[in-house]
Protein backbone atom coordinates (compact mmCIF):
# COMPACT_ATOMS: atom_id res chain seq x y z
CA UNK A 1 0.00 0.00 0.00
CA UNK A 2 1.09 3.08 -0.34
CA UNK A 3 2.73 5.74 1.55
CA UNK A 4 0.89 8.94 2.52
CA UNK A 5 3.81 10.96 1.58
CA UNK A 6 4.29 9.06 -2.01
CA UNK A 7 0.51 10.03 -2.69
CA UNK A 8 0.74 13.25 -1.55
CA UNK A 9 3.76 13.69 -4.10
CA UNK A 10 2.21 12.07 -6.95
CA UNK A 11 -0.68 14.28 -6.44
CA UNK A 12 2.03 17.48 -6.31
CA UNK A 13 3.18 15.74 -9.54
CA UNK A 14 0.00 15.97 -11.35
CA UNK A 15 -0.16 19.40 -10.52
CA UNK A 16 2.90 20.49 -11.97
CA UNK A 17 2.11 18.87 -15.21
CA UNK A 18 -1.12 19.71 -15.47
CA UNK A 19 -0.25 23.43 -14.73
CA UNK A 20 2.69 23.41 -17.21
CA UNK A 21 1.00 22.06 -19.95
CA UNK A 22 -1.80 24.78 -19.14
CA UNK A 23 0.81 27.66 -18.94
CA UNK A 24 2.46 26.39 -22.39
CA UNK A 25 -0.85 26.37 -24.30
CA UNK A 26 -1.57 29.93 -23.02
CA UNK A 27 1.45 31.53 -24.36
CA UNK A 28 1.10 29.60 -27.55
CA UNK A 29 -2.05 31.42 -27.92
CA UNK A 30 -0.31 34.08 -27.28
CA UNK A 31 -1.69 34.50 -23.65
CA UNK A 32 0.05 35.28 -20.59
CA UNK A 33 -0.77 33.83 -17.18
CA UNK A 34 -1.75 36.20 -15.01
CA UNK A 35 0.18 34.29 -11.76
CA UNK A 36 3.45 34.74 -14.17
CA UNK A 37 2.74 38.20 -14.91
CA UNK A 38 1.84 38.93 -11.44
CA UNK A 39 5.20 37.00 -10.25
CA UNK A 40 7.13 39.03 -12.51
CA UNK A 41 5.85 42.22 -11.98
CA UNK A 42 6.32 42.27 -8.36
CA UNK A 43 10.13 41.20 -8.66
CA UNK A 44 11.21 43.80 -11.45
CA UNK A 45 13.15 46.20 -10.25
CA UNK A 46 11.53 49.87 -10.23
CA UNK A 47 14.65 50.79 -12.82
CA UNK A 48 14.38 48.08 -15.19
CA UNK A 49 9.67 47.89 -14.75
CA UNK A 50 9.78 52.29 -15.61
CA UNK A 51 11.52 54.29 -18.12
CA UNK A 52 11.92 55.20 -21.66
CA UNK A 53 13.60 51.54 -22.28
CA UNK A 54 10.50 49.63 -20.25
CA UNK A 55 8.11 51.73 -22.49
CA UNK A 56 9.61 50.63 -25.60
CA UNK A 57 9.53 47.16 -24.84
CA UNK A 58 5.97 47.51 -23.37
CA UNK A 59 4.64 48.75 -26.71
CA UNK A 60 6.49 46.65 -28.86
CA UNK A 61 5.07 43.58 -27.09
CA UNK A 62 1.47 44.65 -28.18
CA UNK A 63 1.79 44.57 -31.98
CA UNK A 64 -0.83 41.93 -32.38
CA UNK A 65 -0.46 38.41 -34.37
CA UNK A 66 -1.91 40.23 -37.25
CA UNK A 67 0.92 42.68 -37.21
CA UNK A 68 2.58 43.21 -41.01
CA UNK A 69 5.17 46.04 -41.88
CA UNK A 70 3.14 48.56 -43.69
CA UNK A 71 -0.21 46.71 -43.67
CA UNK A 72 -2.99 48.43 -41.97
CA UNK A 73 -5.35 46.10 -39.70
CA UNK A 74 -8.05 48.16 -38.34
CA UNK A 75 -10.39 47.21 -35.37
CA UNK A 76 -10.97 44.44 -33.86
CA UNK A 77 -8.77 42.34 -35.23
CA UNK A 78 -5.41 44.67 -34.04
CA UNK A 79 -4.76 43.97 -30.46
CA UNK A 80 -3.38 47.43 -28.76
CA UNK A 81 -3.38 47.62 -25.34
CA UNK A 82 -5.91 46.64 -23.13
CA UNK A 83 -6.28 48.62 -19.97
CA UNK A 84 -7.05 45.73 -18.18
CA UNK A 85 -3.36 44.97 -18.37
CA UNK A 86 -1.98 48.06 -17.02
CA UNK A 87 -1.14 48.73 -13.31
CA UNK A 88 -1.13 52.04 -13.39
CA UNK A 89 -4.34 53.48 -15.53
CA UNK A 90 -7.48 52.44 -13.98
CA UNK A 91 -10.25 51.50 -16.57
CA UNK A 92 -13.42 53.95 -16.61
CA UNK A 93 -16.98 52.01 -16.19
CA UNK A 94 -20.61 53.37 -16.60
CA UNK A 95 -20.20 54.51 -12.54
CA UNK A 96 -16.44 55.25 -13.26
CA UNK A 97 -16.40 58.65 -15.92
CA UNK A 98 -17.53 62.05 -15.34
CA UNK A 99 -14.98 64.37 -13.88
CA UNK A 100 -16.99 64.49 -10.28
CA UNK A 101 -16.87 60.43 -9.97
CA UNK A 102 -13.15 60.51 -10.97
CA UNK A 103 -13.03 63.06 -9.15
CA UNK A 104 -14.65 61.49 -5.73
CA UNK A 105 -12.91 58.44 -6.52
CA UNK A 106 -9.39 60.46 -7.23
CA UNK A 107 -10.11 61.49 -3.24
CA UNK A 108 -11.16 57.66 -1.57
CA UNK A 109 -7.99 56.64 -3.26
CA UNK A 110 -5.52 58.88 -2.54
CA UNK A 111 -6.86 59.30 1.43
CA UNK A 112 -5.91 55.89 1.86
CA UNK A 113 -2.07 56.36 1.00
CA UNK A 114 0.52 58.03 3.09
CA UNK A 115 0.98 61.56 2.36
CA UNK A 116 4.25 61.08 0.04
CA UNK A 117 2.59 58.58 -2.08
CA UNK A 118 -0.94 60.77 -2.77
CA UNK A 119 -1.06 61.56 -6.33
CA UNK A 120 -0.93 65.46 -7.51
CA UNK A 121 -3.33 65.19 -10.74
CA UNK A 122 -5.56 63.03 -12.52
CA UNK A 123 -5.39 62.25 -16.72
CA UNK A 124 -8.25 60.79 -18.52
CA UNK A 125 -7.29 58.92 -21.78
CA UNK A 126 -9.99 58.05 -24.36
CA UNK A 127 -8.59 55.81 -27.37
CA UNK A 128 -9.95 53.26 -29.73
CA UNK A 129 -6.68 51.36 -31.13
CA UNK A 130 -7.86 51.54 -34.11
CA UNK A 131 -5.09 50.98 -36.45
CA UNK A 132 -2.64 49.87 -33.22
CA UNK A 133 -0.40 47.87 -36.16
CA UNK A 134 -0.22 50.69 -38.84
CA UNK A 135 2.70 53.08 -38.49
CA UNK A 136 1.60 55.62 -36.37
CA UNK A 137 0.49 53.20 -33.41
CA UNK A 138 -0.19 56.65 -31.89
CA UNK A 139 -3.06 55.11 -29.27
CA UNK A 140 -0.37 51.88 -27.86
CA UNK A 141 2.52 54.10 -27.61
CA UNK A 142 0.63 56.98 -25.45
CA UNK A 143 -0.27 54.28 -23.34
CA UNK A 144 2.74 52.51 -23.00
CA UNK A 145 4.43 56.09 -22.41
CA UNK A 146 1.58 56.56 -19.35
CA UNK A 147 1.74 52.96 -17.69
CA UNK A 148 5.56 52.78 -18.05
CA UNK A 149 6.61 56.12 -17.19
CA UNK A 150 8.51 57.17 -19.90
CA UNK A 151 8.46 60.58 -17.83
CA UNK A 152 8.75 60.07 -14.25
CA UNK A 153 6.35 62.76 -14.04
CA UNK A 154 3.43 60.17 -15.40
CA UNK A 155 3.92 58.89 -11.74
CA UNK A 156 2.41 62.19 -10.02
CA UNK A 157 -0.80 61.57 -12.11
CA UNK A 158 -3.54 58.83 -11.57
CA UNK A 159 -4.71 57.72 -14.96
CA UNK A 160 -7.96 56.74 -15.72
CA UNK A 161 -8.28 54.91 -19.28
CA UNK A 162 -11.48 54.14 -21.80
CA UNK A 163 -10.90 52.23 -24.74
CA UNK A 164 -14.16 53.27 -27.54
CA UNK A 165 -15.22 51.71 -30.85
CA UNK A 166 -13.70 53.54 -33.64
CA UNK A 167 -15.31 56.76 -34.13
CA UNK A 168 -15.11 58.05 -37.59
CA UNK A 169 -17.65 60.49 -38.61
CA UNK A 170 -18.49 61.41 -34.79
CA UNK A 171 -19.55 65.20 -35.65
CA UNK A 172 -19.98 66.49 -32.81
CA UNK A 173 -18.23 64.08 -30.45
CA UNK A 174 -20.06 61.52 -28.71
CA UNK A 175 -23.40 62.40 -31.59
CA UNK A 176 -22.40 59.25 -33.26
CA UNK A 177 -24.58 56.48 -30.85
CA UNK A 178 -22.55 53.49 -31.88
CA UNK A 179 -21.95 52.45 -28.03
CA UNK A 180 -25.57 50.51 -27.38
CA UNK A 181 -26.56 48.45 -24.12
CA UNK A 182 -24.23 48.55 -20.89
CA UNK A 183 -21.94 50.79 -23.24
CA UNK A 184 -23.95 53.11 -24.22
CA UNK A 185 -22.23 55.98 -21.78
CA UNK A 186 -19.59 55.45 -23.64
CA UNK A 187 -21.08 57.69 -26.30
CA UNK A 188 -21.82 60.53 -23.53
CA UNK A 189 -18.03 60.26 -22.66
CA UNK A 190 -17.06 60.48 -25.92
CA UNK A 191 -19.10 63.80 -26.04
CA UNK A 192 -17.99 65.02 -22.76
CA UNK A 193 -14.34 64.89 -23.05
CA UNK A 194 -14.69 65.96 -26.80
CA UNK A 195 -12.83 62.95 -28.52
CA UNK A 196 -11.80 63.02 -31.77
CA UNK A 197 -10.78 59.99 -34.34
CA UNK A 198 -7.82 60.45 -36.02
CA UNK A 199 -4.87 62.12 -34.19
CA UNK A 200 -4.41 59.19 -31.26
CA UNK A 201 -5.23 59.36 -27.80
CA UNK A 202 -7.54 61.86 -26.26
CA UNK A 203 -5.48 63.20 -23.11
CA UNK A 204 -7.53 65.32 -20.67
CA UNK A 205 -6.26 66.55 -17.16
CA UNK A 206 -8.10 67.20 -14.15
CA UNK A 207 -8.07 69.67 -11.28
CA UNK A 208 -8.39 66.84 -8.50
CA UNK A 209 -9.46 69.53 -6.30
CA UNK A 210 -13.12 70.64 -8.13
CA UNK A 211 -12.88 68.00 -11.39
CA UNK A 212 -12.60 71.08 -13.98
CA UNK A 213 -10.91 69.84 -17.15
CA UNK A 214 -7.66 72.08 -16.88
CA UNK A 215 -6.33 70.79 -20.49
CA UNK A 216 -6.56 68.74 -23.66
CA UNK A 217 -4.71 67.58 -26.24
CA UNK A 218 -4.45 64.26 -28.09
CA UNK A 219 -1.29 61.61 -28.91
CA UNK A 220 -0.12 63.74 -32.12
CA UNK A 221 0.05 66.96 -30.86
CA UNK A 222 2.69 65.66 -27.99
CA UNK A 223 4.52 63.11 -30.48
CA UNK A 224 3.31 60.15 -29.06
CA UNK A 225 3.95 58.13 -32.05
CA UNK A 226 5.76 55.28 -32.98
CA UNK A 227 8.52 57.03 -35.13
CA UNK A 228 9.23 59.87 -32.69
CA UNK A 229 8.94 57.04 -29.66
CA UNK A 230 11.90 55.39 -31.24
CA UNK A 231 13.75 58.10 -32.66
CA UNK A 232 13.64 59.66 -28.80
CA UNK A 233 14.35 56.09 -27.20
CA UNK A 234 11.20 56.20 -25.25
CA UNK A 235 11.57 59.40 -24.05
CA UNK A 236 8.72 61.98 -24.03
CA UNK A 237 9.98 65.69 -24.20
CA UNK A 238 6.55 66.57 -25.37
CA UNK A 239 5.00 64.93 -22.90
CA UNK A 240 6.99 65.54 -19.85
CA UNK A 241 6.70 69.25 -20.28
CA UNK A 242 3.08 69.23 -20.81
CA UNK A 243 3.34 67.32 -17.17
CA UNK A 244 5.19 69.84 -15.74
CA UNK A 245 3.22 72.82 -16.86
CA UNK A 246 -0.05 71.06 -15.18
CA UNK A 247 1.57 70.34 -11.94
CA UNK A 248 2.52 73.92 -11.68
CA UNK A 249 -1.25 74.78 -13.15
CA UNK A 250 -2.78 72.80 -10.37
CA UNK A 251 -0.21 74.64 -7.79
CA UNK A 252 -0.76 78.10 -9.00
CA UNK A 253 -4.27 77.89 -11.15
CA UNK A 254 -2.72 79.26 -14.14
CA UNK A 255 -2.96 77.87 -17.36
CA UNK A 256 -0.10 76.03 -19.48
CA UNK A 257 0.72 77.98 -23.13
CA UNK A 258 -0.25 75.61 -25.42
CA UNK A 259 2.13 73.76 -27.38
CA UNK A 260 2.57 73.89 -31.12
CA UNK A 261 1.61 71.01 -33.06
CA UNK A 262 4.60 69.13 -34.61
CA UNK A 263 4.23 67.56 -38.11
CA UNK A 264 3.97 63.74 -38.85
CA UNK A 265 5.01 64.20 -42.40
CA UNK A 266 8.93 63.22 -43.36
């Protein structure tokens, strides 16, 4: 008959199998476990998880399987980014996305953090990844620039994140109702936060202190696209002075100059 302890690791054997062969499949789907992830995540260094470098990497692993040099895949079918794989940008719901709930839930949050750790600012991103394997990837690589820092200013912010059907045609925002059931605030945000298809991600900061939009502005307009990404090494020049205008807005109540709109042409 046999031993308690030889059952015990037989069973511990099946387990390991079973869970290998499990974990294998998933990444052959291209799927990640989210106990590896987690595991991962937690051990990273803060050096090597945030940075220009991590933000690189982070957008380059979300090409999509139907990624092809020059070929433009469109919605659904490109994969982007998902918020609900980010750490850092919190994904809006239908009780999650007027200024005054971000705004209440901005406070809950940041109460129950020591002092040094509160947040200074809130950003609300609105994208669709629509064409996240075409050139400009201008929606995955504002994203990755937010989640992974590319500016350690990003950190001073909490991000709140709404991923839309493609909009085209949505004159004036949000008239287009293409958003229907459970979704269909997403039409209302859309309107609200005036989003517009076409130049990336919709950026909009908060006052944390009232929930008045202080600013706007959209992927393009800070060079949050692929091309510039790379040419800068991750780094966000655009970006991190926009940052640093707002903090100081949110300080002092005076408003940033806005910044001239680069070309995407060359």
């Amino acid at each position: 008959m046999n031993s308690p302890d030889k059952c015990a690791t037989a069973l511990l054997a099946i387990f390991v199998s079973v869970t290998a062969s499990f974990a294998g499949e998933s990444f052959a789907h291209g799927q990640q476990p989210a106990l590896a992830v987690a595991s991962i995540s937690d051990e990273t260094p803060a050096h090597e998880k945030y940075g220009p470098a991590a933000a690189l990497q982070f957008a380059r692993n979300y090409r999509g399987e139907v990624f092809k040099p020059n070929t433009l895949h469109c919605y659904p079918d490109a994969l982007g980014v998902p918020f609900g794989d980010c750490e850092n940008i919190i994904p809006m719901t239908a009780v999650l996305w007027t200024p005054a709930q971000m705004r209440a839930d901005f406070e809950r949050r940041m109460n129950s953090l020591p002092a040094h750790e509160r947040k200074k600012g809130i950003i609300v991103v609105l994208k669709t990844e629509r064409c996240s394997t075409k050139a400009l990837r201008a929606c995955t690589v504002t994203t990755a620039a937010l989640e992974k820092r590319s500016t350690p200013l990003a950190a001073e912010f909490a991000i709140y994140g709404l991923l839309l059907k493609p909009r085209d045609n949505d004159h004036p925002a949000g008239s287009l109702i293409i958003e229907t059931g459970l979704d269909a605030w997403k039409n209302d945000a859309a309107g609200k936060y005036d989003f517009k298809q076409g130049p990336g991600a919709t950026l909009v900061f908060l006052n944390p202190a009232d929930g008045t939009i202080l600013d706007q502005t959209d992927a393009v307009a800070l060079s949050l696209f692929e091309r510039e990404f790379i040419r800068n090494t991750g780094t966000t020049p655009r970006l991190h002075t926009l940052l640093e205008k707002i903090l100081a807005q949110i300080q002092t109540n005076t408003s940033p100059a806005p910044l001239p709109r680069p070309t995407t042409e060359g």
